[in-house]
N, C-alpha and C. Protein backbone atom coordinates (compact mmCIF):
# COMPACT_ATOMS: atom_id res chain seq x y z
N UNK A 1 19.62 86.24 44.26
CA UNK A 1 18.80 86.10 43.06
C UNK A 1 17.45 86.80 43.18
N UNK A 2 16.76 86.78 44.05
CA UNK A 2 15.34 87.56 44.34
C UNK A 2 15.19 89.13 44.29
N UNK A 3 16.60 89.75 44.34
CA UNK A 3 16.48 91.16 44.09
C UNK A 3 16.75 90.97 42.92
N UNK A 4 17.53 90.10 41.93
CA UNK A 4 17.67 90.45 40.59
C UNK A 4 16.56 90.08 39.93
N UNK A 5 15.73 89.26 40.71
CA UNK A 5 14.64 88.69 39.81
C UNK A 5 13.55 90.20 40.12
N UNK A 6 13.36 90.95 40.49
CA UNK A 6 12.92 92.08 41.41
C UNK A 6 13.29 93.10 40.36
N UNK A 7 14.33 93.49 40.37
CA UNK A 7 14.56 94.71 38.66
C UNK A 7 14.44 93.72 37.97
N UNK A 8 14.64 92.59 37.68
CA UNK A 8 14.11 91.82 35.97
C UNK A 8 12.59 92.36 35.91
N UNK A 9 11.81 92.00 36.83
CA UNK A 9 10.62 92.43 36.51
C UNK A 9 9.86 93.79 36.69
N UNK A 10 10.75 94.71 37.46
CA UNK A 10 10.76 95.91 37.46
C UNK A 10 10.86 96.50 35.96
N UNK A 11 12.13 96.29 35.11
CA UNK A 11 12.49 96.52 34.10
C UNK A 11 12.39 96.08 32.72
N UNK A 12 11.72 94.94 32.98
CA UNK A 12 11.05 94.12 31.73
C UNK A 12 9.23 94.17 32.15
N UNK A 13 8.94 93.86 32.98
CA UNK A 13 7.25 93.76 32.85
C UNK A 13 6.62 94.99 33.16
N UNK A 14 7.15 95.62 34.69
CA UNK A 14 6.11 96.71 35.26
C UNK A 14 6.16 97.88 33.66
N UNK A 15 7.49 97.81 33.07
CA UNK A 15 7.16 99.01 32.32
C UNK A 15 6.13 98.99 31.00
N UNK A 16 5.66 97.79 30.73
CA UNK A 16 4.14 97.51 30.07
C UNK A 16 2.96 97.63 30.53
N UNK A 17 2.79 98.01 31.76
CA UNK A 17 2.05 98.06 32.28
C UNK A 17 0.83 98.78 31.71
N UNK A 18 1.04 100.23 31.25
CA UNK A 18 0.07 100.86 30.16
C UNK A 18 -0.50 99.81 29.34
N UNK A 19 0.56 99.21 28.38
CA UNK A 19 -0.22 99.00 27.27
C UNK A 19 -0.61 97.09 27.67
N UNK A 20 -0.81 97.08 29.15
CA UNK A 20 -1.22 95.43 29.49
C UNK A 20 -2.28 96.04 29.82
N UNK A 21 -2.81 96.74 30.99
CA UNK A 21 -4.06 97.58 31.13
C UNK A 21 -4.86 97.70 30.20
N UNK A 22 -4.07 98.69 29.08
CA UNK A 22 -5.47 98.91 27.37
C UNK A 22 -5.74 97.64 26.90
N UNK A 23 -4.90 96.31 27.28
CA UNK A 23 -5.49 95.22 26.48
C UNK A 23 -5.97 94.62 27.21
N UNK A 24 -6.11 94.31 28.16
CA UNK A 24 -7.50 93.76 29.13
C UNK A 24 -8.18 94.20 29.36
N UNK A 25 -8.19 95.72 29.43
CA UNK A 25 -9.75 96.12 29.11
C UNK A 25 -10.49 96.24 27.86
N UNK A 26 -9.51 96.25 26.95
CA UNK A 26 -10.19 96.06 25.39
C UNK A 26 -10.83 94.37 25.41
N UNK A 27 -9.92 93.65 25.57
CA UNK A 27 -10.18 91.98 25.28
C UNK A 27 -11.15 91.78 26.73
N UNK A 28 -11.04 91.48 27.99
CA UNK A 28 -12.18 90.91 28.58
C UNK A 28 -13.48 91.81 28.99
N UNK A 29 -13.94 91.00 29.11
CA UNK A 29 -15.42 91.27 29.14
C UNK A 29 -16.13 92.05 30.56
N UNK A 30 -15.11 91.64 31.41
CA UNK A 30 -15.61 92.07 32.84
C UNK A 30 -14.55 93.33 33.55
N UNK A 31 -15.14 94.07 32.67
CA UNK A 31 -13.73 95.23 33.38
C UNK A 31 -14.02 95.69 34.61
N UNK A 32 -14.86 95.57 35.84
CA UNK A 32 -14.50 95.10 37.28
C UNK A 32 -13.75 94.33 37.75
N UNK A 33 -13.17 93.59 36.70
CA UNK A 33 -12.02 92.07 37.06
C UNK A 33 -10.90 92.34 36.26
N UNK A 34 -10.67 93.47 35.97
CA UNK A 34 -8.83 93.60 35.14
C UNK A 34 -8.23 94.03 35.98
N UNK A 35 -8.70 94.70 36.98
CA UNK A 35 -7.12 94.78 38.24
C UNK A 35 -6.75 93.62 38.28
N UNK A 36 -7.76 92.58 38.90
CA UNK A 36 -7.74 91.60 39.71
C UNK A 36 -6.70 90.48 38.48
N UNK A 37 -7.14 90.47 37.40
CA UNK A 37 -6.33 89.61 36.49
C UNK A 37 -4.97 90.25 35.52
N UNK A 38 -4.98 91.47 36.33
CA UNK A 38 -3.60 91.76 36.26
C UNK A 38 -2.36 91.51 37.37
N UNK A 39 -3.00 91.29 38.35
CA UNK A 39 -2.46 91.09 39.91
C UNK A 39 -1.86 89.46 39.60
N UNK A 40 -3.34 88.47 38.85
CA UNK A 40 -3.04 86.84 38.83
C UNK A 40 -1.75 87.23 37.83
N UNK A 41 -1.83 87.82 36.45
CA UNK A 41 -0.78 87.91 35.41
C UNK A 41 0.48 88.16 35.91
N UNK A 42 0.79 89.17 37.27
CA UNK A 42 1.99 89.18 37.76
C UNK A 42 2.51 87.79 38.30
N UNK A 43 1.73 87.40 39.17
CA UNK A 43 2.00 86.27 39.95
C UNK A 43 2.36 85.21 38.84
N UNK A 44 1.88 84.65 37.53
CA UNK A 44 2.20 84.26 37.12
C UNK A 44 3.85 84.18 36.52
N UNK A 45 4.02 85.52 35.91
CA UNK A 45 5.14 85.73 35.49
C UNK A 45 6.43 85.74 36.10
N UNK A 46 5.92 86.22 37.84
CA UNK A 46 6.88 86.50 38.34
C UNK A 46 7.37 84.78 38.74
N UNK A 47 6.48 83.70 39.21
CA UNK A 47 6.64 82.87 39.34
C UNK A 47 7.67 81.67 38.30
N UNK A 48 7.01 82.03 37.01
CA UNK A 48 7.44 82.08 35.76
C UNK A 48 8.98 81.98 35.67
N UNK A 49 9.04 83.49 35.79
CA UNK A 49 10.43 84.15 35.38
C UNK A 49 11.30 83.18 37.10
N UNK A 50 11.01 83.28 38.22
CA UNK A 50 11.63 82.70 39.19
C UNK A 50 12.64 80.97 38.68
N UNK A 51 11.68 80.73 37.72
CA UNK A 51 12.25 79.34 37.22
C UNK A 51 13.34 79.46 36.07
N UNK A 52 13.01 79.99 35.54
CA UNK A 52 13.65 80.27 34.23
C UNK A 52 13.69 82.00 33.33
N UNK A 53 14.07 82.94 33.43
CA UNK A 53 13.57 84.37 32.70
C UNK A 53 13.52 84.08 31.24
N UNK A 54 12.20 84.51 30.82
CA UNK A 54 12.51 84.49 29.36
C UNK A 54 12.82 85.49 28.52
N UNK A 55 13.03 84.91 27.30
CA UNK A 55 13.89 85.78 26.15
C UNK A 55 13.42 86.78 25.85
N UNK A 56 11.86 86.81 25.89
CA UNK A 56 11.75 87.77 25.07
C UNK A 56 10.32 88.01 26.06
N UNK A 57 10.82 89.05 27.21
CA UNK A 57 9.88 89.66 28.32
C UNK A 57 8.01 89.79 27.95
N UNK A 58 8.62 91.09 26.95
CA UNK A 58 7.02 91.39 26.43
C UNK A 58 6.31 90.43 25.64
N UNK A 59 6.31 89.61 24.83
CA UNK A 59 5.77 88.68 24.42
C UNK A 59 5.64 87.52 25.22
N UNK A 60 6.07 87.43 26.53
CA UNK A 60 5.52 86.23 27.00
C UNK A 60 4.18 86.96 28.18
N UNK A 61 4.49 88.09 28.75
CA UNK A 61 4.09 89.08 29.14
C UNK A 61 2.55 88.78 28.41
N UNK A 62 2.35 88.93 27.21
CA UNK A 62 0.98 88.99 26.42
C UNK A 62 0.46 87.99 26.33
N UNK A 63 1.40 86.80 26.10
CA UNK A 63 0.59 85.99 25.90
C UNK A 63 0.06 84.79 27.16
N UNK A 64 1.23 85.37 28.07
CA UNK A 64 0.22 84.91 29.24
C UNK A 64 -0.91 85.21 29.61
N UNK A 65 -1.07 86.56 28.95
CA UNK A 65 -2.34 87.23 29.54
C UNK A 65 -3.55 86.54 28.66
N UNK A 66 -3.16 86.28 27.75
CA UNK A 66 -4.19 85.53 26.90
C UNK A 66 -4.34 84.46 27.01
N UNK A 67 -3.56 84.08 27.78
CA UNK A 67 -3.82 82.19 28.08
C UNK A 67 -4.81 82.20 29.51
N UNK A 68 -4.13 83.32 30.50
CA UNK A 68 -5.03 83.19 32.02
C UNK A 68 -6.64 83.86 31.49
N UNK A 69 -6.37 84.97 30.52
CA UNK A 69 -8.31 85.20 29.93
C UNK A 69 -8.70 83.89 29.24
N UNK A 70 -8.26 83.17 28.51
CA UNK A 70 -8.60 82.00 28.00
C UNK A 70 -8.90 80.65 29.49
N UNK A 71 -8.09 80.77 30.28
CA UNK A 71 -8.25 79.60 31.22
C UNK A 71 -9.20 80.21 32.45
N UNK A 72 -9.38 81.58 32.15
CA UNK A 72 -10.62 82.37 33.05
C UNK A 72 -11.97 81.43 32.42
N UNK A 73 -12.15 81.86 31.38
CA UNK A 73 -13.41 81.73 30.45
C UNK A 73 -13.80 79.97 30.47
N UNK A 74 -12.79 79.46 30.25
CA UNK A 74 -12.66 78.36 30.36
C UNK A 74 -13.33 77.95 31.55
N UNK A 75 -12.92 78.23 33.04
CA UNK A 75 -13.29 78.11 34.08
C UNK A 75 -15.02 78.51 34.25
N UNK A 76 -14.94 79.35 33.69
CA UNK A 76 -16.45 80.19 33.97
C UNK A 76 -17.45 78.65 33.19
N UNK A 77 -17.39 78.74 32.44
CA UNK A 77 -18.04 77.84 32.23
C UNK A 77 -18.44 76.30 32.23
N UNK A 78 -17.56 76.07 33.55
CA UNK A 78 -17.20 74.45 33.73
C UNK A 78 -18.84 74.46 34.89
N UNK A 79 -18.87 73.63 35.23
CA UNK A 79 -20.22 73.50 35.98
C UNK A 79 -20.02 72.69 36.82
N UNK A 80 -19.77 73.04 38.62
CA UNK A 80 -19.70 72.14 39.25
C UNK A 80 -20.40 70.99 39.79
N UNK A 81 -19.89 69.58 39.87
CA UNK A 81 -20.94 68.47 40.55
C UNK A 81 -20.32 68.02 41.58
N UNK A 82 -21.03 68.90 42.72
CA UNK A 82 -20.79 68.14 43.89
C UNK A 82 -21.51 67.34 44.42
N UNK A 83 -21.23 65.96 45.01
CA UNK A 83 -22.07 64.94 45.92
C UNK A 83 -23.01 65.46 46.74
N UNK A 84 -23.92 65.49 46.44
CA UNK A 84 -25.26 65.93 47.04
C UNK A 84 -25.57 65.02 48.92
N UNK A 85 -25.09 63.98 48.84
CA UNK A 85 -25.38 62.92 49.85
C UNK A 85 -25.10 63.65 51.50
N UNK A 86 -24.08 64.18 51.39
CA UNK A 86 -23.45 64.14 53.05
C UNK A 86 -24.06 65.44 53.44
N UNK A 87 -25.41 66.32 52.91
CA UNK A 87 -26.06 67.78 52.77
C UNK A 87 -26.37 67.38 54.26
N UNK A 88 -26.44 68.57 55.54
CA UNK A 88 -27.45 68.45 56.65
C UNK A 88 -28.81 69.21 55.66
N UNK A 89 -29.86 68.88 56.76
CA UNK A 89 -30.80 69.29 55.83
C UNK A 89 -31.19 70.50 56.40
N UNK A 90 -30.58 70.96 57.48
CA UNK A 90 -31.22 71.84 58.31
C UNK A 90 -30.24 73.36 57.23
N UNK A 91 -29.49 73.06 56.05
CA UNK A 91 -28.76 73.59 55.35
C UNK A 91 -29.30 73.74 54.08
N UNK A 92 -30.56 72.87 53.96
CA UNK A 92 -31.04 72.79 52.43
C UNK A 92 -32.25 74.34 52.02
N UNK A 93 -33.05 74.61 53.20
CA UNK A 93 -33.57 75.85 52.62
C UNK A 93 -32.59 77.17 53.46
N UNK A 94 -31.99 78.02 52.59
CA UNK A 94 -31.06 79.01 53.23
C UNK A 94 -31.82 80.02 53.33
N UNK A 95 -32.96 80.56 52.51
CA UNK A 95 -33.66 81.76 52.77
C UNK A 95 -34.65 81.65 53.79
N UNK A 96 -34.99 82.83 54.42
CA UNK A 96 -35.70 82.85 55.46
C UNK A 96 -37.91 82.97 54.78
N UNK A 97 -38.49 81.58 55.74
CA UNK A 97 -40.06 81.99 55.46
C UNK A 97 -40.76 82.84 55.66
N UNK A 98 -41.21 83.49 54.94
CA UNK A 98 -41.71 84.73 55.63
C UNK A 98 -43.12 84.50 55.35
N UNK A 99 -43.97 85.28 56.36
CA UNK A 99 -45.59 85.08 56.84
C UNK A 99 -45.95 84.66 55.08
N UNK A 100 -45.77 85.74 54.08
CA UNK A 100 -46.47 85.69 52.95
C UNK A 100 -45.64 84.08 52.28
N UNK A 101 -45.02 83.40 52.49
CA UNK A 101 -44.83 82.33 51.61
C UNK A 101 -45.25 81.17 52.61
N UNK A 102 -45.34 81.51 53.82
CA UNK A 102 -45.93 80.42 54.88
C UNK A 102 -47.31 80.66 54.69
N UNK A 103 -47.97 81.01 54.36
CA UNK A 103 -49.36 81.69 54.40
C UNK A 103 -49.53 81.10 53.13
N UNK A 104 -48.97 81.43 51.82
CA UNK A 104 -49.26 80.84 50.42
C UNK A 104 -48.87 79.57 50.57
N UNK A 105 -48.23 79.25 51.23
CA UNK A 105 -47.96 77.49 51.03
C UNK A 105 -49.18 76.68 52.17
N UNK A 106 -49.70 77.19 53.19
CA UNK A 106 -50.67 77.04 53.98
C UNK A 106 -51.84 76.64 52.88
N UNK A 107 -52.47 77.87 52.26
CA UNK A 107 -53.01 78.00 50.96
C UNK A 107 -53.51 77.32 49.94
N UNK A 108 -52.10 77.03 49.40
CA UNK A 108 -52.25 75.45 48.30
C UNK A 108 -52.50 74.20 49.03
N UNK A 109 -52.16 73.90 50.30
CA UNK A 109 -52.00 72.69 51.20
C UNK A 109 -53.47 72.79 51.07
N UNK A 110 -54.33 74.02 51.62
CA UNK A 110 -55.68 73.83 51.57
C UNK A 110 -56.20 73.57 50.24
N UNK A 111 -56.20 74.07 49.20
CA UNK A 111 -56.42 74.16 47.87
C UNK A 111 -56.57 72.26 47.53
N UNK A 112 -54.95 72.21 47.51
CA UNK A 112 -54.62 70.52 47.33
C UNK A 112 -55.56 69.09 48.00
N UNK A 113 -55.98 69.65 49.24
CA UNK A 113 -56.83 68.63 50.45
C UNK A 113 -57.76 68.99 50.28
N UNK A 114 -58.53 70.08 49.21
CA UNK A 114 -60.28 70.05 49.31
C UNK A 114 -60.08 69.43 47.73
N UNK A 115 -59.41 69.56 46.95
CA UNK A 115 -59.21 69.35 45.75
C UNK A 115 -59.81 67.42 45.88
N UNK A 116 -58.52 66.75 46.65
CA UNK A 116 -58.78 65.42 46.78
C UNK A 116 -59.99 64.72 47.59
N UNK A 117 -60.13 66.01 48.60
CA UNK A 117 -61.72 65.23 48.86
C UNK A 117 -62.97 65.55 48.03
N UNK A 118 -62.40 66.04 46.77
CA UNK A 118 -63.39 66.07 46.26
C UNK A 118 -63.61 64.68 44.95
N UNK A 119 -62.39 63.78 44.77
CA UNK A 119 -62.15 63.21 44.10
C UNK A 119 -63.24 62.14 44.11
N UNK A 120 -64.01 61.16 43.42
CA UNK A 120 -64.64 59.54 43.98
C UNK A 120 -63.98 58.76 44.97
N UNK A 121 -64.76 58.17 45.52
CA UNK A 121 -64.21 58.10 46.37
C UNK A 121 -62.71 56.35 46.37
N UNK A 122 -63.34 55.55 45.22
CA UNK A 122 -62.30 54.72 45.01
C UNK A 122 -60.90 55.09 44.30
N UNK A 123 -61.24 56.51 43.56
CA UNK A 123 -60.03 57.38 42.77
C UNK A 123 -59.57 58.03 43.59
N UNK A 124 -60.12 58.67 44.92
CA UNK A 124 -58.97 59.37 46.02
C UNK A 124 -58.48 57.92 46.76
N UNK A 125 -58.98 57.29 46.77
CA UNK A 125 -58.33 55.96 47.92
C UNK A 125 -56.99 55.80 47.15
N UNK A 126 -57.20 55.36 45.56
CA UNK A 126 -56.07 55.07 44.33
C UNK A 126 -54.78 55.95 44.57
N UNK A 127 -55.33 57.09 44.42
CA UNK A 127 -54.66 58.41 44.37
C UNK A 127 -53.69 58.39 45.52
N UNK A 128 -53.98 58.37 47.04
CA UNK A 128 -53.65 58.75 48.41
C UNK A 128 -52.79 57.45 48.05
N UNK A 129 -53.08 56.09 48.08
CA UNK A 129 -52.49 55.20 48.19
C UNK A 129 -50.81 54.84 47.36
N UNK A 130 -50.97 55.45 46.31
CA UNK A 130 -50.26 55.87 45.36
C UNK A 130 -48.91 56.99 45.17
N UNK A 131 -49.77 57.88 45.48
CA UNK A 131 -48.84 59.17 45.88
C UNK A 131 -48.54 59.58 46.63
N UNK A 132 -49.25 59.61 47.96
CA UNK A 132 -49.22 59.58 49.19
C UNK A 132 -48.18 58.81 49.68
N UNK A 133 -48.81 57.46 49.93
CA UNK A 133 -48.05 56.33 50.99
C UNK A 133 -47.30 55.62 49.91
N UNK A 134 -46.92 56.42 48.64
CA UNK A 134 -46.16 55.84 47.68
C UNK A 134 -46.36 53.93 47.36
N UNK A 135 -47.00 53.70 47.68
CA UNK A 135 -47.19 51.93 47.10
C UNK A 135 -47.33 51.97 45.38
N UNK A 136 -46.74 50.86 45.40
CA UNK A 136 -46.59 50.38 43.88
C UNK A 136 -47.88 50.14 43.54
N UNK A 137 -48.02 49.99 42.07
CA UNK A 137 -49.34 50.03 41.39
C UNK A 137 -49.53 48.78 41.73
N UNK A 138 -48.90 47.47 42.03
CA UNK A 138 -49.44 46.06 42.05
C UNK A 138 -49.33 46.10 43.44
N UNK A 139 -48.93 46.76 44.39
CA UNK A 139 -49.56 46.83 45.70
C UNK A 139 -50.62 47.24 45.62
N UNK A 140 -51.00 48.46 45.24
CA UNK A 140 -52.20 48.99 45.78
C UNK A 140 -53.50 47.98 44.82
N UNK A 141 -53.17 47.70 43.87
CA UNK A 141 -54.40 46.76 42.91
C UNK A 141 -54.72 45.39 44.01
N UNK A 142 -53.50 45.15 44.78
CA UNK A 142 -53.56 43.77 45.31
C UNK A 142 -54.22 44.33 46.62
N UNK A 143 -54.10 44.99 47.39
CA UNK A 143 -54.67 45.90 48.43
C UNK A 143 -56.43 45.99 48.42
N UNK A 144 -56.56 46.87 47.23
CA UNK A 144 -58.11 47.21 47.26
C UNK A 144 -58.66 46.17 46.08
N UNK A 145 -57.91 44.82 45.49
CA UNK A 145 -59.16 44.62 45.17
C UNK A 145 -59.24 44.75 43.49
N UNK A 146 -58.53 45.12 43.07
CA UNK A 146 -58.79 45.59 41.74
C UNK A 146 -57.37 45.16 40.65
N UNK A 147 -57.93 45.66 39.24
CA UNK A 147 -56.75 45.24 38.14
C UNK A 147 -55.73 46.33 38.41
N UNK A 148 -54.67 46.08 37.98
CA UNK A 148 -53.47 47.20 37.90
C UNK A 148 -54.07 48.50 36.46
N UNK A 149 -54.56 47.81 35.78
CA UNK A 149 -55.04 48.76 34.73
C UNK A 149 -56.22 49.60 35.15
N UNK A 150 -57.21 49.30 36.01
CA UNK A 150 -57.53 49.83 37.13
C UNK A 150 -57.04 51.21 37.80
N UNK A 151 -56.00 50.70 38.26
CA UNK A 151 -55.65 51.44 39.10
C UNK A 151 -54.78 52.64 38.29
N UNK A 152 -54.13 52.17 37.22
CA UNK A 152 -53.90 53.20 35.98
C UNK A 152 -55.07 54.44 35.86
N UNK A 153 -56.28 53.95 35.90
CA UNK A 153 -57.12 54.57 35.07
C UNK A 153 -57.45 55.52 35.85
N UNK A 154 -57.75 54.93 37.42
CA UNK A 154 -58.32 55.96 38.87
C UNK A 154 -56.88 57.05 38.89
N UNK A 155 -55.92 56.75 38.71
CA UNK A 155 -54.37 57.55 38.97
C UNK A 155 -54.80 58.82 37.73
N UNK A 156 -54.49 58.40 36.21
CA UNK A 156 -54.55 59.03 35.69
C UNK A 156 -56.10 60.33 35.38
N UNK A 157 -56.82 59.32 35.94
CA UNK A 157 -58.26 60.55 36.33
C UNK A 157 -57.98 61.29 37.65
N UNK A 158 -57.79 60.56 38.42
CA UNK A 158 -57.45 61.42 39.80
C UNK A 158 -56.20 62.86 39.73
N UNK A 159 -55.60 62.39 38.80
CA UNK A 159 -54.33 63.11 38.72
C UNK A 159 -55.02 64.56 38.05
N UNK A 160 -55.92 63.99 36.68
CA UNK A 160 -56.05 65.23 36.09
C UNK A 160 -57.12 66.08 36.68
N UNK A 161 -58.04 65.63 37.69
CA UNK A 161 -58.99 66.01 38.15
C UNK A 161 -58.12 67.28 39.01
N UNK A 162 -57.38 66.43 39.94
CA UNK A 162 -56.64 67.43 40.58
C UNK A 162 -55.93 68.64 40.25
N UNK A 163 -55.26 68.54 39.32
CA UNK A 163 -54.73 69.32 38.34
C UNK A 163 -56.14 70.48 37.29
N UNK A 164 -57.04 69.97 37.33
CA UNK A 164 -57.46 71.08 36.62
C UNK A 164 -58.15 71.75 38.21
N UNK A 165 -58.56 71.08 39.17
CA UNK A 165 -58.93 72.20 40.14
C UNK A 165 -57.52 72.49 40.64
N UNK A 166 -57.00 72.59 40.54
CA UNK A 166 -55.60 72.98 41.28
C UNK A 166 -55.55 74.47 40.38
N UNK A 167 -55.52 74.38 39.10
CA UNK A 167 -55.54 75.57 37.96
C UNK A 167 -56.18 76.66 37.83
N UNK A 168 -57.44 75.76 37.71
CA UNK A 168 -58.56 76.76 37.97
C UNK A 168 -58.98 77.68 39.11
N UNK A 169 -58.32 77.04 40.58
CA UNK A 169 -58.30 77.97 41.64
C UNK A 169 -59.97 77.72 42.33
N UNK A 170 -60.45 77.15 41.89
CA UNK A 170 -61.49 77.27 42.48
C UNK A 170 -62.32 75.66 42.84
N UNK A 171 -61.70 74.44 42.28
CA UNK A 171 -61.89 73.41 42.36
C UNK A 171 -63.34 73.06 42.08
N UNK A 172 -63.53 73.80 41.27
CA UNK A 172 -64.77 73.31 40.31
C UNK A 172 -65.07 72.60 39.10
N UNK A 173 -63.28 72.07 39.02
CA UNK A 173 -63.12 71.09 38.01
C UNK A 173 -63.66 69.52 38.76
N UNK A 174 -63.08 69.40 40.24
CA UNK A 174 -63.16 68.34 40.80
C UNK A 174 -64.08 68.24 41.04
N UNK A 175 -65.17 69.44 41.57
CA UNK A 175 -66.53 69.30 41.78
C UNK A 175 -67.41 68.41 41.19
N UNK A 176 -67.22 68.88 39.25
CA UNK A 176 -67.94 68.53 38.23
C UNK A 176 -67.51 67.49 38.14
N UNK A 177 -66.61 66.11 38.42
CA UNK A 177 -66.32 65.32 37.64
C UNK A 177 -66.95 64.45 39.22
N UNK A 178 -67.30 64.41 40.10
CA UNK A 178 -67.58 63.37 40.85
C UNK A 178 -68.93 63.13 40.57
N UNK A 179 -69.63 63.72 39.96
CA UNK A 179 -71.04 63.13 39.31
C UNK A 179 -70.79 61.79 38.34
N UNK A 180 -69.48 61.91 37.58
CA UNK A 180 -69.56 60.92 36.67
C UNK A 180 -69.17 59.87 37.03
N UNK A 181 -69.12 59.16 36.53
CA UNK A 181 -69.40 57.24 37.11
C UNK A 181 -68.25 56.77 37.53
N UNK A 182 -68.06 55.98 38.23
CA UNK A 182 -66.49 55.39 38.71
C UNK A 182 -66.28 54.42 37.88
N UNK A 183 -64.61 54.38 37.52
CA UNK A 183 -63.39 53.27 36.54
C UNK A 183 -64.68 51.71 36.72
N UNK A 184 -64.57 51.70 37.96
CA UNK A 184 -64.96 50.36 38.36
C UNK A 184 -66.25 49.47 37.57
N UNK A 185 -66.80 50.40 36.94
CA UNK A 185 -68.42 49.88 36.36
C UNK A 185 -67.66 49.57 35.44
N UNK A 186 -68.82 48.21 34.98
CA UNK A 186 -68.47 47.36 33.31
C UNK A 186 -68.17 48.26 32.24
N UNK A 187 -67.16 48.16 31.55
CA UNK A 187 -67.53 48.78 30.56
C UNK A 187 -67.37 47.43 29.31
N UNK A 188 -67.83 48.24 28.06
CA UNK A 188 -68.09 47.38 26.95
C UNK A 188 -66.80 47.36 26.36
N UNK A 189 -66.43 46.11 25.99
CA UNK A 189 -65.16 45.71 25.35
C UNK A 189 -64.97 45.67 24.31
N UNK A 190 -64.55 46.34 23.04
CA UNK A 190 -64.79 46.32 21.76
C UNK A 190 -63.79 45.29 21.13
């Protein structure tokens, strides 16, 4: 049976071959990949035809080809999710550091640590305590002393303080704002 299945497809498929060529390169999109999905289209058919030959060669011939470009496309756009958990980490950065991104990340580290010592000094304690050593807002309120709304207020000033010298490059945002008064003073309650 394997040599007859061998001229079946000698004599029914290879001789389309022309006009399977002009239509995969007319219809897909990636004509660096029509050898290659003419090679899968054999395998299909021949596999195909191994089970059963069909009736009518050239028309199944085509429209396989339009089902494997359809289940190509299909594929292309599925989006894989793999389990992130079992990663070594010594696998997580693949590109190599080089002086200029060790040097720029050196950089901001400095940028970032004059930035916060420039903060008040109960809004960098807030801040460090917070983001840093990650404690919860009703830890750190219960810690130093103070309301949780408090500690809202030193976070969200500390944060933007940082952020505009971080921007500006020159940390003369953080400069200017440690003149002004700390969360902690009375204020008037309307």
């Amino acid at each position: 049976m394997p040599g007859d299945l061998d001229q079946w497809f000698i004599h029914e498929i290879l001789i389309h071959e022309e006009a399977l060529m002009r239509y995969l390169q007319r219809t897909w999109p990636h004509r660096d990949e029509v050898h290659d999905l003419r090679q899968d289209l054999y395998v299909r058919i021949y596999e195909a035809a191994a089970k059963s030959l069909p009736s009518q060669p050239k028309a199944f011939l085509f429209a396989s080809a339009r089902h494997l470009m359809t289940d190509r496309l299909r594929r292309s756009k599925v989006v894989s999710i793999e389990p992130m958990g079992d990663f070594e980490p010594s696998n997580v950065l693949k590109d190599e550091v080089t002086p200029e991104r060790w040097s720029g990340g050196r950089q901001s580290l400095r940028r970032l640590s004059d930035a916060l010592d420039r903060l008040p000094a109960r809004c960098r304690e807030v801040v460090w305590l917070r983001r840093v050593e990650d404690l919860s807002q009703k830890d750190v309120a219960m810690r130093l002393g103070i309301s949780e709304k408090t500690v809202e207020k030193h976070i969200a000033k500390g944060m933007r303080l940082l952020a505009d010298a971080l921007l500006s490059g020159d940390g003369a945002g953080a400069t200017a704002a440690t003149d002004a008064p700390a969360f902690d003073a009375p204020r008037r309650q309307d």
